[in-house]
Protein backbone atom coordinates (compact mmCIF):
# COMPACT_ATOMS: atom_id res chain seq x y z
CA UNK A 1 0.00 0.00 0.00
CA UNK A 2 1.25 3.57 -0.87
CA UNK A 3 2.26 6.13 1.82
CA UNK A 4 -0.22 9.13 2.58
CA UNK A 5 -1.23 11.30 5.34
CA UNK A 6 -4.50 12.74 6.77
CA UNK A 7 -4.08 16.59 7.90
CA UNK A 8 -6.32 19.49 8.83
CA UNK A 9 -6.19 22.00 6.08
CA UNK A 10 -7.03 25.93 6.61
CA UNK A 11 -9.30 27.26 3.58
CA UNK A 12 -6.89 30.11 3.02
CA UNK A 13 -3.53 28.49 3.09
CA UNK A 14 -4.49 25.31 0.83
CA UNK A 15 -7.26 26.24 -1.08
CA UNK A 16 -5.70 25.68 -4.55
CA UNK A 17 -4.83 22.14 -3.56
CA UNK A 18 -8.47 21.66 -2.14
CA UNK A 19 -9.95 23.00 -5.38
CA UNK A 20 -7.38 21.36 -7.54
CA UNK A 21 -8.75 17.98 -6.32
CA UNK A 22 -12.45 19.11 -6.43
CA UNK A 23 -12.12 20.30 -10.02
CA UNK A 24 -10.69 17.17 -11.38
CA UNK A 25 -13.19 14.71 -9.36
CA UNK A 26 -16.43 16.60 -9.46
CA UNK A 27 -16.50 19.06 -12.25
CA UNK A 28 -13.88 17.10 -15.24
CA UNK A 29 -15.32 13.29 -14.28
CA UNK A 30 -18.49 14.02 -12.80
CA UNK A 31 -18.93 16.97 -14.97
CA UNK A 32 -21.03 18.85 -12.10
CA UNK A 33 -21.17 22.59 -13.15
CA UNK A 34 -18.64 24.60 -11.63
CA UNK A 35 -21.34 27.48 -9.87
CA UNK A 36 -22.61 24.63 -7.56
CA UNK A 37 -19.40 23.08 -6.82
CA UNK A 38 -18.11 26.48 -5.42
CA UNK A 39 -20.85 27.72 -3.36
CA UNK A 40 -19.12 30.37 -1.22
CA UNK A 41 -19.23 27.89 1.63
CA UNK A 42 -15.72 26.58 1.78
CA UNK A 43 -14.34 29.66 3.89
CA UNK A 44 -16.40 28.87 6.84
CA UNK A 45 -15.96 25.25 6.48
CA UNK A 46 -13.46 23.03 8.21
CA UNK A 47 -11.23 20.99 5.33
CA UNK A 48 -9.12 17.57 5.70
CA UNK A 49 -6.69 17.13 2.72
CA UNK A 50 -5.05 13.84 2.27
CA UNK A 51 -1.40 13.77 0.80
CA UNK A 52 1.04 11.19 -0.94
CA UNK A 53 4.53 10.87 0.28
CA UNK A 54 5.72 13.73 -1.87
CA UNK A 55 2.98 16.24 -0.35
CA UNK A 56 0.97 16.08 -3.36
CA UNK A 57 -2.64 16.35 -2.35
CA UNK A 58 -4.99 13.24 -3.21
CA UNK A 59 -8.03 13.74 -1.66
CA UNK A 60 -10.35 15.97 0.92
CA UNK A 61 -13.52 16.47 2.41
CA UNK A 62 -14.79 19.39 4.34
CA UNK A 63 -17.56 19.98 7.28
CA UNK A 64 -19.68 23.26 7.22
CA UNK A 65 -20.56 24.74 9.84
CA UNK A 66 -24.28 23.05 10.11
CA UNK A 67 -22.98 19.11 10.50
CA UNK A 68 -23.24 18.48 6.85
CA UNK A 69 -19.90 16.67 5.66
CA UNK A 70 -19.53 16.94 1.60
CA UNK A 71 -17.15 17.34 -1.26
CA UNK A 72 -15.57 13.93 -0.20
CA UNK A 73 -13.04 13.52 -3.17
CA UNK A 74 -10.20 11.07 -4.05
CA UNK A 75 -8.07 11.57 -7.42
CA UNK A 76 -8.92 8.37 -9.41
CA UNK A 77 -5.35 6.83 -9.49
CA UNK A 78 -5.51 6.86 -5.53
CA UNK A 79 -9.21 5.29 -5.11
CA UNK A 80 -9.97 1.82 -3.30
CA UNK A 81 -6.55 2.27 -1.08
CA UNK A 82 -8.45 3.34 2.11
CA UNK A 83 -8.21 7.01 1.47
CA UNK A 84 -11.34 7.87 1.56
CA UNK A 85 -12.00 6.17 5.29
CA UNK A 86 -9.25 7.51 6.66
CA UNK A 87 -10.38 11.10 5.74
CA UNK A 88 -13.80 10.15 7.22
CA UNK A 89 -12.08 8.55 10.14
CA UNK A 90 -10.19 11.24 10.64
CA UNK A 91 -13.14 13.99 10.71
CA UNK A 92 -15.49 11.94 12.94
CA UNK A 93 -12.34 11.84 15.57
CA UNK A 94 -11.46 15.98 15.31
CA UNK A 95 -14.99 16.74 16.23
CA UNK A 96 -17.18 16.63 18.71
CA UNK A 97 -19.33 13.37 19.27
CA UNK A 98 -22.65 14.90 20.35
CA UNK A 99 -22.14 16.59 17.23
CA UNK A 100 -25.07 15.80 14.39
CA UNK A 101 -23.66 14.99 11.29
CA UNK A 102 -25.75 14.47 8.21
CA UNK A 103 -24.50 14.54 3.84
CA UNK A 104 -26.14 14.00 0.72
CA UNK A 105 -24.04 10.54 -0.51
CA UNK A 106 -24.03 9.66 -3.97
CA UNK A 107 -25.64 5.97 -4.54
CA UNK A 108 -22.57 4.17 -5.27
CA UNK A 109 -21.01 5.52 -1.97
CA UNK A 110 -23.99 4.73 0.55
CA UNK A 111 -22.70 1.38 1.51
CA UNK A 112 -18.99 3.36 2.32
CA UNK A 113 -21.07 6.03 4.56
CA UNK A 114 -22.95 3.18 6.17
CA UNK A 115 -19.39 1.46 7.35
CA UNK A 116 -19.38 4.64 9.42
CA UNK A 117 -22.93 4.34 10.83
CA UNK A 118 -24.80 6.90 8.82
CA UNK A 119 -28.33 5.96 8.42
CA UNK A 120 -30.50 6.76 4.86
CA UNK A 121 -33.28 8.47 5.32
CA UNK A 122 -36.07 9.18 2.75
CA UNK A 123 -36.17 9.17 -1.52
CA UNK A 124 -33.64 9.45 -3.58
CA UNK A 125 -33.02 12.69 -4.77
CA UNK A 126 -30.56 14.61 -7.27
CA UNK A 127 -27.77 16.82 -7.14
CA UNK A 128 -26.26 18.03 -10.33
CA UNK A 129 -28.32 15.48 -12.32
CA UNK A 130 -26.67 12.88 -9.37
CA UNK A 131 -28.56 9.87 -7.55
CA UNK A 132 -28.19 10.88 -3.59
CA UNK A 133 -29.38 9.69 -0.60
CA UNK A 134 -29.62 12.03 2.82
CA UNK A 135 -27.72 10.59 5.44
CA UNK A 136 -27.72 10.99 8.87
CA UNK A 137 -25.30 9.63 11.87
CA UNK A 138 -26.30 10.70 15.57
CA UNK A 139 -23.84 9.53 18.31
């Protein structure tokens, strides 16, 4: 297995890394349009950024300020090598656990978010012409 690390990023300091990732996973492969992948929320978010061994970033997600996690990305060459659960992991155990913490999860991921204990709740709905499913996780 490769080498990477789990960090707490500031919006300010590594937002071009952040929105590097975000670009290439949501708007190139998942071609959501740009205006609702930058919302104007991301300031007053917290962000994790995971890194290779060379500091190159490889994935994040961020936590607004509300409980909702989102914009859980991994670069396609570093998918299915426990990236994405150690970005989760690492979220759940930097915040408080009384904390509610619900996300919209894309279909093919609600099986990932349920590994963590978030429950679906009601239809399935779309996001950027995306199957989702509201999730919720209550400690």
């Amino acid at each position: 297995m490769k080498f990477f690390r789990i960090r707490e990023a500031q919006w300010d300091q590594d937002q071009q890394a952040l929105m590097n990732i975000r670009q290439q996973v949501f708007i190139t492969e998942q071609k959501v349009p740009a205006d609702l992948e930058w919302d104007g929320l991301d300031n007053t978010a917290r962000h994790w950024l995971a890194e290779d061994g060379g500091q190159q970033a490889i994935g994040c997600v961020r936590l607004l300020t509300d409980g909702r996690i989102g914009r859980m990305a991994v670069v396609s060459e570093w998918r299915k090598q426990g990236v994405g659960s150690a970005l989760l992991q690492t979220l759940l155990a930097q915040i408080p656990a009384k904390q509610r913490l619900f996300l919209h999860a894309q279909s093919q991921v609600v099986g990932f978010y349920q590994a963590f204990g978030f429950i679906s709740q009601g239809d399935v709905f779309y996001e950027a012409h995306i199957e989702h499913h509201y999730m919720s996780r209550h400690e």
